[in-house]
ModelCIF file with pLDDT and N, C-alpha, C, O atoms, coordinates in Angstrom:
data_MODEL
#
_entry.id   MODEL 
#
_entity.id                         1 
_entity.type                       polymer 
_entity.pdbx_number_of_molecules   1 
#
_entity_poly.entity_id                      1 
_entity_poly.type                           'polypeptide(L)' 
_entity_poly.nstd_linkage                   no 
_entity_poly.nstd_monomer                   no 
_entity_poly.pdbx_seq_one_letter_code       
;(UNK)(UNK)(UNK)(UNK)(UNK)(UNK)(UNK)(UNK)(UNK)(UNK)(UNK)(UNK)(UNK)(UNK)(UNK)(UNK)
(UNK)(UNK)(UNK)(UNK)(UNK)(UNK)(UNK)(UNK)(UNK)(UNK)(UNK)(UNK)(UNK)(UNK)(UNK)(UNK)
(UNK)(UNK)(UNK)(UNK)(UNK)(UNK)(UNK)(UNK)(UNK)(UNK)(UNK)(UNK)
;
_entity_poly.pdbx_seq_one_letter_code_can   XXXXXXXXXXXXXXXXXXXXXXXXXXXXXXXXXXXXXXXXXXXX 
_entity_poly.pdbx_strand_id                 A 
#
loop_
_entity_poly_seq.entity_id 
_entity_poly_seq.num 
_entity_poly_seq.mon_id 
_entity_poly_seq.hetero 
1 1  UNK n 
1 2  UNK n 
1 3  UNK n 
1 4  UNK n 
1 5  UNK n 
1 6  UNK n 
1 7  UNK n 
1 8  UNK n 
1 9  UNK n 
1 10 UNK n 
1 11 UNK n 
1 12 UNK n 
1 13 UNK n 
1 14 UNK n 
1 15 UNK n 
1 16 UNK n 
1 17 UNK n 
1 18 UNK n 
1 19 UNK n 
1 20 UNK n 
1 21 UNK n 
1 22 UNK n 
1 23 UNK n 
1 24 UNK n 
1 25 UNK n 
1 26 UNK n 
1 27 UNK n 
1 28 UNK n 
1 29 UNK n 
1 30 UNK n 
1 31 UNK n 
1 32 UNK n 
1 33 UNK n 
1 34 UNK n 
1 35 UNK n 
1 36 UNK n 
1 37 UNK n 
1 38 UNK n 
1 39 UNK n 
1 40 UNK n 
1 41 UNK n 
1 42 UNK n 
1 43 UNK n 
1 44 UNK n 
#
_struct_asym.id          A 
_struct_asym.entity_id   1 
#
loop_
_ma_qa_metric.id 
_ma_qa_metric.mode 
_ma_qa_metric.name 
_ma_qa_metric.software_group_id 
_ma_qa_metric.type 
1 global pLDDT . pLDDT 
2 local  pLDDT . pLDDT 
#
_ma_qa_metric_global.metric_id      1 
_ma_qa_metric_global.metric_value   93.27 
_ma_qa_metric_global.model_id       1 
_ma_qa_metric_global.ordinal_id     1 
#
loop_
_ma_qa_metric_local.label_asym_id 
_ma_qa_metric_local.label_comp_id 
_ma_qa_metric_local.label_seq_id 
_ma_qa_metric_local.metric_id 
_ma_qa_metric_local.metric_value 
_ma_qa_metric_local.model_id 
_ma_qa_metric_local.ordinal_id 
A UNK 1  2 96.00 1 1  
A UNK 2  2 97.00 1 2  
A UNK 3  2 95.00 1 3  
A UNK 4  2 97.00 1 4  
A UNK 5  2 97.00 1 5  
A UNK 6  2 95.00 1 6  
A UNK 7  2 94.00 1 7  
A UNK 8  2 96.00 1 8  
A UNK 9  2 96.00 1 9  
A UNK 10 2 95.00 1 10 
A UNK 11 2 96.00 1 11 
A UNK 12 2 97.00 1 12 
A UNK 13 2 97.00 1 13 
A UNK 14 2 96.00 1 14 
A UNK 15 2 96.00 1 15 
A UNK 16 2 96.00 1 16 
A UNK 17 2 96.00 1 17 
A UNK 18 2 96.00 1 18 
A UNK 19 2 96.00 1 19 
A UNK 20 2 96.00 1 20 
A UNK 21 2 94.00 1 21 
A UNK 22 2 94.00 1 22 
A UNK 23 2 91.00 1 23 
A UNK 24 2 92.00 1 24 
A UNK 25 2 91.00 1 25 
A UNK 26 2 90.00 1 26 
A UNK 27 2 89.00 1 27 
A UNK 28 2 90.00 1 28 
A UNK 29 2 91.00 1 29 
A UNK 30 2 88.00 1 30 
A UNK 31 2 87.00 1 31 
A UNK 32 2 88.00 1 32 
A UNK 33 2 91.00 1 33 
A UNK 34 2 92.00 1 34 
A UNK 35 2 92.00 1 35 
A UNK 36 2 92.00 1 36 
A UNK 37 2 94.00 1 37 
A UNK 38 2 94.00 1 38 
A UNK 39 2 94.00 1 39 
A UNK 40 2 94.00 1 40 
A UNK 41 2 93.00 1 41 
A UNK 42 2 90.00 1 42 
A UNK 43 2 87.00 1 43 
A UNK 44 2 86.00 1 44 
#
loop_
_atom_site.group_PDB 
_atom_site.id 
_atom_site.type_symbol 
_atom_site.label_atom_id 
_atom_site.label_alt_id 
_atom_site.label_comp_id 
_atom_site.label_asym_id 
_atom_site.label_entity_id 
_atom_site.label_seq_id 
_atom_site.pdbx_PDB_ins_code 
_atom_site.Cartn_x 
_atom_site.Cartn_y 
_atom_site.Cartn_z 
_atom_site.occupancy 
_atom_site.B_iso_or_equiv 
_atom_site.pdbx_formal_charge 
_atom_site.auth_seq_id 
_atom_site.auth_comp_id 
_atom_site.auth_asym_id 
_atom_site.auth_atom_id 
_atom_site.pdbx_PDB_model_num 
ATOM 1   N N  . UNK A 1 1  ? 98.601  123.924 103.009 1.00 96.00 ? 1  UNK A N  1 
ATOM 2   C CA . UNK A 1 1  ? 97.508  123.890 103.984 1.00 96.00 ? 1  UNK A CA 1 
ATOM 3   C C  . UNK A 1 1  ? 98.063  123.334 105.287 1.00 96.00 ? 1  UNK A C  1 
ATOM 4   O O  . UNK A 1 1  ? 98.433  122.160 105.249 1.00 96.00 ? 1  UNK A O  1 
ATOM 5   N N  . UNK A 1 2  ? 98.150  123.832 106.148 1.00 97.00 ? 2  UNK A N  1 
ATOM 6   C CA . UNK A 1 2  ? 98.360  123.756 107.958 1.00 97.00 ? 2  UNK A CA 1 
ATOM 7   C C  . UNK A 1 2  ? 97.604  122.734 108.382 1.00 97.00 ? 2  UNK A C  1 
ATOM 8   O O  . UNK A 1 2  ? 96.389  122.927 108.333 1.00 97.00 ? 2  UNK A O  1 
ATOM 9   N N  . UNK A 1 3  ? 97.967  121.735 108.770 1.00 95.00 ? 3  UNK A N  1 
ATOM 10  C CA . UNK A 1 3  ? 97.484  120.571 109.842 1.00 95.00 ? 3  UNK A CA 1 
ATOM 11  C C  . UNK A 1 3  ? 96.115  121.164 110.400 1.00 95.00 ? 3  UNK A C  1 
ATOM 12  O O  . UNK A 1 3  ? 95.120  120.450 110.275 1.00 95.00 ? 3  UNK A O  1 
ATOM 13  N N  . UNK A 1 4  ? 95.943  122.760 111.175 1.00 97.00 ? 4  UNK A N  1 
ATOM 14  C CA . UNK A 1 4  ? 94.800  122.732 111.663 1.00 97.00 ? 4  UNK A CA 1 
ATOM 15  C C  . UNK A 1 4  ? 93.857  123.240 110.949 1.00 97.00 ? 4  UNK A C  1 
ATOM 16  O O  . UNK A 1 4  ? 92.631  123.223 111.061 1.00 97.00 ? 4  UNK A O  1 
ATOM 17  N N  . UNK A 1 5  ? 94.664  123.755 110.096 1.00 97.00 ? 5  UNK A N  1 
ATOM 18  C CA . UNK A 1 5  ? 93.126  124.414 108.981 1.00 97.00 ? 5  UNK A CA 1 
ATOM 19  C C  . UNK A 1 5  ? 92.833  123.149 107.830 1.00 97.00 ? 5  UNK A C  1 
ATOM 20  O O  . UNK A 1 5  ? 91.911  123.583 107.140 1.00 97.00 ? 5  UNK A O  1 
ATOM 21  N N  . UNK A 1 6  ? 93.136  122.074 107.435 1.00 95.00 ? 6  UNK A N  1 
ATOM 22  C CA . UNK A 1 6  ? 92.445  120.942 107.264 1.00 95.00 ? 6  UNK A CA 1 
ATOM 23  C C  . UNK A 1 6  ? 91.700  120.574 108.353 1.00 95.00 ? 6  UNK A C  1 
ATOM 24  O O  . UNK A 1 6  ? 90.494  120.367 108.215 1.00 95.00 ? 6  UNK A O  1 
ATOM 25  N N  . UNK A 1 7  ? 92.565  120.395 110.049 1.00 94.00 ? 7  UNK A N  1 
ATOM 26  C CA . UNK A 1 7  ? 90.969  119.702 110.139 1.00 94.00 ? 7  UNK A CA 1 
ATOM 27  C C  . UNK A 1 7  ? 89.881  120.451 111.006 1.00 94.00 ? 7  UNK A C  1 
ATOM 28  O O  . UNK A 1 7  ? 88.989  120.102 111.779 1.00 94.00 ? 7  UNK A O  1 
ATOM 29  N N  . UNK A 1 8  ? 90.310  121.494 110.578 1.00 96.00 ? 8  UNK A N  1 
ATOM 30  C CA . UNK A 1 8  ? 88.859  122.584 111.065 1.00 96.00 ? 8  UNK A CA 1 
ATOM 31  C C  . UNK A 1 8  ? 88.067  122.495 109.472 1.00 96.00 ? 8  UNK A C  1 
ATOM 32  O O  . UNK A 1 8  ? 86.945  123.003 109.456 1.00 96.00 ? 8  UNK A O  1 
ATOM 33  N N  . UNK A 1 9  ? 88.429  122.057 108.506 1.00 96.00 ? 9  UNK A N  1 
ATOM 34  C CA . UNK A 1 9  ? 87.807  121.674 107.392 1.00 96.00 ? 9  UNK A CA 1 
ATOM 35  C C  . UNK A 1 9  ? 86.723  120.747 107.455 1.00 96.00 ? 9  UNK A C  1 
ATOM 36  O O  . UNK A 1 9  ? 85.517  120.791 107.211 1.00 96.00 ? 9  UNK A O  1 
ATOM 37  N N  . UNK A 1 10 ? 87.760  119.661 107.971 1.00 95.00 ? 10 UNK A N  1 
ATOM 38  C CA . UNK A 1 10 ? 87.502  118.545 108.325 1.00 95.00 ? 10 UNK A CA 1 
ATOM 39  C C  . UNK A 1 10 ? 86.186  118.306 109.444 1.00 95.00 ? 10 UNK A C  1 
ATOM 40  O O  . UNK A 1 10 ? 85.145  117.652 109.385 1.00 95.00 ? 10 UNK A O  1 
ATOM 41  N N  . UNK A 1 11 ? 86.703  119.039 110.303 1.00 96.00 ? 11 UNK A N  1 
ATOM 42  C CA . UNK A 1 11 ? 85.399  118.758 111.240 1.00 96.00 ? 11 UNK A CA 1 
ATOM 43  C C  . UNK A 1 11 ? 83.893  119.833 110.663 1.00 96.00 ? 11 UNK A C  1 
ATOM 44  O O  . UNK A 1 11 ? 82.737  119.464 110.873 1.00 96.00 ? 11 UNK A O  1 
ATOM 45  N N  . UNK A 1 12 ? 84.148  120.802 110.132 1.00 97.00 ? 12 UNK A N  1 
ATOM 46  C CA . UNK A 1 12 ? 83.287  121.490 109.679 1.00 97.00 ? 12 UNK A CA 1 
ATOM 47  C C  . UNK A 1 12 ? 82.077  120.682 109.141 1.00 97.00 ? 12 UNK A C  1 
ATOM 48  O O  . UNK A 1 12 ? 80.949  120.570 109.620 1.00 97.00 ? 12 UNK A O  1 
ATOM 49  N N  . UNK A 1 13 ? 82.754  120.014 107.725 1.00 97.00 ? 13 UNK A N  1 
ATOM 50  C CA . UNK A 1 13 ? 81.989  119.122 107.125 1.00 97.00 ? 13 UNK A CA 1 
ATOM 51  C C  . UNK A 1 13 ? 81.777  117.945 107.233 1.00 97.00 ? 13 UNK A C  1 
ATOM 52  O O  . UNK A 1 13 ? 81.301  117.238 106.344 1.00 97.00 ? 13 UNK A O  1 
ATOM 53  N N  . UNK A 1 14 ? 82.303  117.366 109.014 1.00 96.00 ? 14 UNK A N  1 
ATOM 54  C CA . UNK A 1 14 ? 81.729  116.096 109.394 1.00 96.00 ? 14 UNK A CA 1 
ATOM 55  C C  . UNK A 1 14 ? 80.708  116.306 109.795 1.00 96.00 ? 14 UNK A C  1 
ATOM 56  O O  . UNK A 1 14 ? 79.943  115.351 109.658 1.00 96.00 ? 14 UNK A O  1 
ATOM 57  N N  . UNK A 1 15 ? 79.975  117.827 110.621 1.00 96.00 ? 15 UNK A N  1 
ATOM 58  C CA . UNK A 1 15 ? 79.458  118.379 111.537 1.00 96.00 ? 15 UNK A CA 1 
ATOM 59  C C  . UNK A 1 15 ? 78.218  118.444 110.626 1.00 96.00 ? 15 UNK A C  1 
ATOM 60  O O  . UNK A 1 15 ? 77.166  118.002 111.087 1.00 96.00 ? 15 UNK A O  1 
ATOM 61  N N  . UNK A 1 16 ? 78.242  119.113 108.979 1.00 96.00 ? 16 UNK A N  1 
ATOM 62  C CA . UNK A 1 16 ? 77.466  119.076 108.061 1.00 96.00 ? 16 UNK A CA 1 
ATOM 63  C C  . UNK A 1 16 ? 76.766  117.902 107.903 1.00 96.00 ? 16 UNK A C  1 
ATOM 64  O O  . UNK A 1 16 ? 75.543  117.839 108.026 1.00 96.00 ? 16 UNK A O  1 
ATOM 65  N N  . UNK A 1 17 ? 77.725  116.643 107.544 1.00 96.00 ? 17 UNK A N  1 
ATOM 66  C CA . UNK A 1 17 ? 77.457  115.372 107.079 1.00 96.00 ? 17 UNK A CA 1 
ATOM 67  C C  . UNK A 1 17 ? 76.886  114.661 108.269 1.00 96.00 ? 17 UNK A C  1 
ATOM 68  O O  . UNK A 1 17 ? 76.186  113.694 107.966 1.00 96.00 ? 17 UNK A O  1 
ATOM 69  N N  . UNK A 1 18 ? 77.005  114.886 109.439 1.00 96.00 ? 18 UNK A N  1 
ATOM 70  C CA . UNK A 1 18 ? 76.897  114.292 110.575 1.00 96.00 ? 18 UNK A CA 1 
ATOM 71  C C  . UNK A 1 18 ? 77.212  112.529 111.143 1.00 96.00 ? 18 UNK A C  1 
ATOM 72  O O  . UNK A 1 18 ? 76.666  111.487 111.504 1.00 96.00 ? 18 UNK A O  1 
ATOM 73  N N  . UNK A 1 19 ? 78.343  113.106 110.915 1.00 96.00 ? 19 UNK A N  1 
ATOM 74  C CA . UNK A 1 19 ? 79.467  111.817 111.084 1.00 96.00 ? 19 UNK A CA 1 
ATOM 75  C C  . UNK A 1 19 ? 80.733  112.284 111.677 1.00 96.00 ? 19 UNK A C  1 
ATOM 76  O O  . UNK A 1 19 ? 81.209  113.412 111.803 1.00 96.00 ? 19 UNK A O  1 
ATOM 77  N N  . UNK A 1 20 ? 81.183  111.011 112.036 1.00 96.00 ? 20 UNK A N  1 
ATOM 78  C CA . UNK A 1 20 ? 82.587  111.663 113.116 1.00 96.00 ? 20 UNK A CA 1 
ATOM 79  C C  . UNK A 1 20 ? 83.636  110.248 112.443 1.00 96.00 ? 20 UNK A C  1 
ATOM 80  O O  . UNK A 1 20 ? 83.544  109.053 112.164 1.00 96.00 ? 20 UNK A O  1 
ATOM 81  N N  . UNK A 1 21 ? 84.788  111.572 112.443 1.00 94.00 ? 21 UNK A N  1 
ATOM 82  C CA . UNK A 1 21 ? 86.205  110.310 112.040 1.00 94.00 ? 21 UNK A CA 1 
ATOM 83  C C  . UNK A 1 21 ? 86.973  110.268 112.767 1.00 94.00 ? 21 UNK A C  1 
ATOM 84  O O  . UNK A 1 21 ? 87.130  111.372 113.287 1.00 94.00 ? 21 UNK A O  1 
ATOM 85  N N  . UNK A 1 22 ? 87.688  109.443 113.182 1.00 94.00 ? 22 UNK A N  1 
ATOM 86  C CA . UNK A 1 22 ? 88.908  108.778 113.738 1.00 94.00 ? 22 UNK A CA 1 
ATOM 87  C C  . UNK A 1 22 ? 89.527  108.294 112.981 1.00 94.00 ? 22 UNK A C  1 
ATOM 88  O O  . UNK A 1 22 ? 89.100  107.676 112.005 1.00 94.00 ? 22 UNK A O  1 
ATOM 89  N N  . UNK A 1 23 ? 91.173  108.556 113.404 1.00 91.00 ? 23 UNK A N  1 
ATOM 90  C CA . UNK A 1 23 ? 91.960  107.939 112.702 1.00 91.00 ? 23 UNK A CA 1 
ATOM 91  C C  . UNK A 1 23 ? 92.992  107.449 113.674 1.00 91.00 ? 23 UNK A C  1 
ATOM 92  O O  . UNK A 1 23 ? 93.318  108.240 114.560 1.00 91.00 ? 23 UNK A O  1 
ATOM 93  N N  . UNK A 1 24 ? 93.685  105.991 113.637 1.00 92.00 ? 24 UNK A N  1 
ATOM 94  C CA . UNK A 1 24 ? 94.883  105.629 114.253 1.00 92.00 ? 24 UNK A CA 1 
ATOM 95  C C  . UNK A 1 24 ? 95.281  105.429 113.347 1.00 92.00 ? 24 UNK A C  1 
ATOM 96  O O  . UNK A 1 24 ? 94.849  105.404 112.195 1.00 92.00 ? 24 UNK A O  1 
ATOM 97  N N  . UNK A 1 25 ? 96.603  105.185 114.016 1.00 91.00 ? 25 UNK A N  1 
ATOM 98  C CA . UNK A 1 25 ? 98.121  104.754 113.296 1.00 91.00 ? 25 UNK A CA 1 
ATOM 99  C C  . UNK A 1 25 ? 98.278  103.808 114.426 1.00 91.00 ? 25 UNK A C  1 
ATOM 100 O O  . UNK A 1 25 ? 98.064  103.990 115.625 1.00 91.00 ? 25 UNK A O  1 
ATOM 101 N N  . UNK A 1 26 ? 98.915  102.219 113.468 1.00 90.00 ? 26 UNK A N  1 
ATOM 102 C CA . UNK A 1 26 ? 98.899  100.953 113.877 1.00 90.00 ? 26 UNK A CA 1 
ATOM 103 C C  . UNK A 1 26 ? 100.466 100.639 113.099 1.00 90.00 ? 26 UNK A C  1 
ATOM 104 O O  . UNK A 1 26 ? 101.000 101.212 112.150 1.00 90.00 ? 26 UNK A O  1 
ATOM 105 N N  . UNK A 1 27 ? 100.964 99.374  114.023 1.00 89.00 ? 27 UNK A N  1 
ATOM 106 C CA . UNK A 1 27 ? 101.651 98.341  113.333 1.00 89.00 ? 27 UNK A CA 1 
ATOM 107 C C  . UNK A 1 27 ? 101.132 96.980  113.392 1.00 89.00 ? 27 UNK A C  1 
ATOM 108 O O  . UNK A 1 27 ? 100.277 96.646  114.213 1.00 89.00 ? 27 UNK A O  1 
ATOM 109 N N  . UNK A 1 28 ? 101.675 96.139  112.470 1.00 90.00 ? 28 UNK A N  1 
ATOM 110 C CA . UNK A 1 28 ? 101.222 94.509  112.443 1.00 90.00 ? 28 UNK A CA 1 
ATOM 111 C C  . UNK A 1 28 ? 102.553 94.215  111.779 1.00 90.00 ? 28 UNK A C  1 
ATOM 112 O O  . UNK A 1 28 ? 103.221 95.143  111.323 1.00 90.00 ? 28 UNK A O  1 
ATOM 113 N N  . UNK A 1 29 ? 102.983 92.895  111.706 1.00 91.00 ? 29 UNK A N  1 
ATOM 114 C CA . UNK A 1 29 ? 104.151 92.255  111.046 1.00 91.00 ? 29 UNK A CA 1 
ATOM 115 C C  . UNK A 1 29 ? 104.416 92.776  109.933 1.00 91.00 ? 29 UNK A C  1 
ATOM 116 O O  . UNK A 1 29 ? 105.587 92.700  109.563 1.00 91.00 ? 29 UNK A O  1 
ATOM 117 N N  . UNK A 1 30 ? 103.299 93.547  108.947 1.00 88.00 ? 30 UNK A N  1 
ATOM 118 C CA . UNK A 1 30 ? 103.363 94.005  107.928 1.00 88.00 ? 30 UNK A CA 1 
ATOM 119 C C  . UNK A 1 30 ? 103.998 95.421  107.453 1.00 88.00 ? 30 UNK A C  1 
ATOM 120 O O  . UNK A 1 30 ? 104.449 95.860  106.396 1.00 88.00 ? 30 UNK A O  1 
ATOM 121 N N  . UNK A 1 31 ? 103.810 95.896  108.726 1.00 87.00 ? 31 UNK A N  1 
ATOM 122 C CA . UNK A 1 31 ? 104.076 97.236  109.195 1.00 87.00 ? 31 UNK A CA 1 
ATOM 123 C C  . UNK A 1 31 ? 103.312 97.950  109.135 1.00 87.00 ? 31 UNK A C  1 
ATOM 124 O O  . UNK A 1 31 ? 102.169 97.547  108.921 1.00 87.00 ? 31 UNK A O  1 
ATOM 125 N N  . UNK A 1 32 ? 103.621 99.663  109.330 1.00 88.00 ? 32 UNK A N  1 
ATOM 126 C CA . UNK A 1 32 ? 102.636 100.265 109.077 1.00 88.00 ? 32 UNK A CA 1 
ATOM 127 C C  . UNK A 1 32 ? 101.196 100.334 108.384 1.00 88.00 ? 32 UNK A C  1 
ATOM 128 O O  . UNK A 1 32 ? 100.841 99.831  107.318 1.00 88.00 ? 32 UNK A O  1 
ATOM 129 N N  . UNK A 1 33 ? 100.390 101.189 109.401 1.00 91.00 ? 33 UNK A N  1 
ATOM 130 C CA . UNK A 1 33 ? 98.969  100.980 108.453 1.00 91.00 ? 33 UNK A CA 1 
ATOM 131 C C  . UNK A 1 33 ? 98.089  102.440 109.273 1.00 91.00 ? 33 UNK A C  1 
ATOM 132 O O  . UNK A 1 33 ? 98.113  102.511 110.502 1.00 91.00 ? 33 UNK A O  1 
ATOM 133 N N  . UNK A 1 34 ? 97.567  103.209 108.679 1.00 92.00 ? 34 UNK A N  1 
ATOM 134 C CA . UNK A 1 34 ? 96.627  104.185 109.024 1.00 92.00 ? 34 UNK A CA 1 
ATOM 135 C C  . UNK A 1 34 ? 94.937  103.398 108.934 1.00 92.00 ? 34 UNK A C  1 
ATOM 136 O O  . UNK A 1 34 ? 94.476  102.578 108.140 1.00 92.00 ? 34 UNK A O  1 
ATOM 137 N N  . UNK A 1 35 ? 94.389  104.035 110.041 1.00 92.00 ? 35 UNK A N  1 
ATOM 138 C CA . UNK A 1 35 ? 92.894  103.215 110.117 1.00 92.00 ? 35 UNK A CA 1 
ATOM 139 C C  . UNK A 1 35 ? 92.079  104.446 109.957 1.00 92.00 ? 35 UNK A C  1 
ATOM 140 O O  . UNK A 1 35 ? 92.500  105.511 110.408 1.00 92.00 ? 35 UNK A O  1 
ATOM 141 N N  . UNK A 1 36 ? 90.363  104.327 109.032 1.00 92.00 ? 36 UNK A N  1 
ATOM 142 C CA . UNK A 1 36 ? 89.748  105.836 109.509 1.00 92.00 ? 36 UNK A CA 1 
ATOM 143 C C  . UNK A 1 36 ? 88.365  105.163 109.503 1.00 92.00 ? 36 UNK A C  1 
ATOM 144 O O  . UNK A 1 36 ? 87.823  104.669 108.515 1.00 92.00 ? 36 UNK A O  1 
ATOM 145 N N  . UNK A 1 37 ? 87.797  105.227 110.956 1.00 94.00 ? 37 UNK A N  1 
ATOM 146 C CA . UNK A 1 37 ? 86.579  104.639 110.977 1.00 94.00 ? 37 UNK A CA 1 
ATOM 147 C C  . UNK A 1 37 ? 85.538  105.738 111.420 1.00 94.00 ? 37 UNK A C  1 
ATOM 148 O O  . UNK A 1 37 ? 85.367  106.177 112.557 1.00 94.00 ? 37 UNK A O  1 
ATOM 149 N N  . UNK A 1 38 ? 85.010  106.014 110.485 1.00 94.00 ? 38 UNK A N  1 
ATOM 150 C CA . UNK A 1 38 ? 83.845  106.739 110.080 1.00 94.00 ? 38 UNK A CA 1 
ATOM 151 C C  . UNK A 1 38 ? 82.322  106.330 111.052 1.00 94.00 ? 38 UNK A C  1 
ATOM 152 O O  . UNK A 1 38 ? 81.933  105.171 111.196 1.00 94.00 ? 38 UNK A O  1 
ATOM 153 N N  . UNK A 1 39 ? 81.906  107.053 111.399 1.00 94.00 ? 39 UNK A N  1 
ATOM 154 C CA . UNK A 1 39 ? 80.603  106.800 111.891 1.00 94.00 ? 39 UNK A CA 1 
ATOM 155 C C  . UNK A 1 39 ? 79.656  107.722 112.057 1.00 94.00 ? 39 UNK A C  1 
ATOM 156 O O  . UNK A 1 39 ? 79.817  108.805 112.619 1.00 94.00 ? 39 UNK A O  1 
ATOM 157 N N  . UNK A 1 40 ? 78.009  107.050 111.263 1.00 94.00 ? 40 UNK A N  1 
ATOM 158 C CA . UNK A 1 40 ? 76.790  108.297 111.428 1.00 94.00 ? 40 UNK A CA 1 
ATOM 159 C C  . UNK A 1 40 ? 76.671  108.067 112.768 1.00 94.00 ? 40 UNK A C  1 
ATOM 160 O O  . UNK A 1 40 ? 76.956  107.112 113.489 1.00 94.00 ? 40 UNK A O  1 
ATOM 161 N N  . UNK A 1 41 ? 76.010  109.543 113.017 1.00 93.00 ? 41 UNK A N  1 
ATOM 162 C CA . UNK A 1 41 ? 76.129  109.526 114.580 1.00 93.00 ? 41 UNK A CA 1 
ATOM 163 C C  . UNK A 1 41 ? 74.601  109.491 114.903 1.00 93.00 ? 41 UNK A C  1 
ATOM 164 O O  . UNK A 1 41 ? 74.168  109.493 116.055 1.00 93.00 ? 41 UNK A O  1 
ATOM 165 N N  . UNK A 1 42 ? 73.691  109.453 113.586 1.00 90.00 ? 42 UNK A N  1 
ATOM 166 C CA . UNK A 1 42 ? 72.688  108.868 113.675 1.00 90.00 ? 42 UNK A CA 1 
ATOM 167 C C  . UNK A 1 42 ? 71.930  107.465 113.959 1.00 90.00 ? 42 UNK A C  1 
ATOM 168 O O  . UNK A 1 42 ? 70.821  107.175 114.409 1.00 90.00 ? 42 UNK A O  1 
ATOM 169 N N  . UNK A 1 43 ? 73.231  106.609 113.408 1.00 87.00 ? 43 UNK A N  1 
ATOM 170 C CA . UNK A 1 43 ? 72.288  104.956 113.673 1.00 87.00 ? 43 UNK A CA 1 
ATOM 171 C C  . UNK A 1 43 ? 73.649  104.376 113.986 1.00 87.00 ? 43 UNK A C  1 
ATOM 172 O O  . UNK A 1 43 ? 73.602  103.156 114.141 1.00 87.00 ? 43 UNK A O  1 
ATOM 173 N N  . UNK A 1 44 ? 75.063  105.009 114.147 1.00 86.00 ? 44 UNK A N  1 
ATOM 174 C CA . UNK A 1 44 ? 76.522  104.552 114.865 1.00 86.00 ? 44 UNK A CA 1 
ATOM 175 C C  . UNK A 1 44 ? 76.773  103.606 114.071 1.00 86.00 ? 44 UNK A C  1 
ATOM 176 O O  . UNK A 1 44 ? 77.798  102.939 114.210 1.00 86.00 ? 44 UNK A O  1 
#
């Protein structure tokens, strides 16, 4: 599966669910870490 056809997946069924994701990529002393903060876009 191709990077964009996940997230045309992806957004498809955020669009359904009606929520939106973000994701960063972070470091801390620990090192690496991926973040995914989710939000209804109904009550945020």
């Amino acid at each position: 599966f191709t990077p964009e056809y996940v997230e045309s997946l992806v957004t498809k069924a955020c669009n359904e669910a009606n929520i939106m994701c973000i994701f960063n990529l972070d470091c801390d002393q620990f090192g690496y870490f991926g973040e995914v903060i989710t939000y209804d876009l109904e009550s945020c």
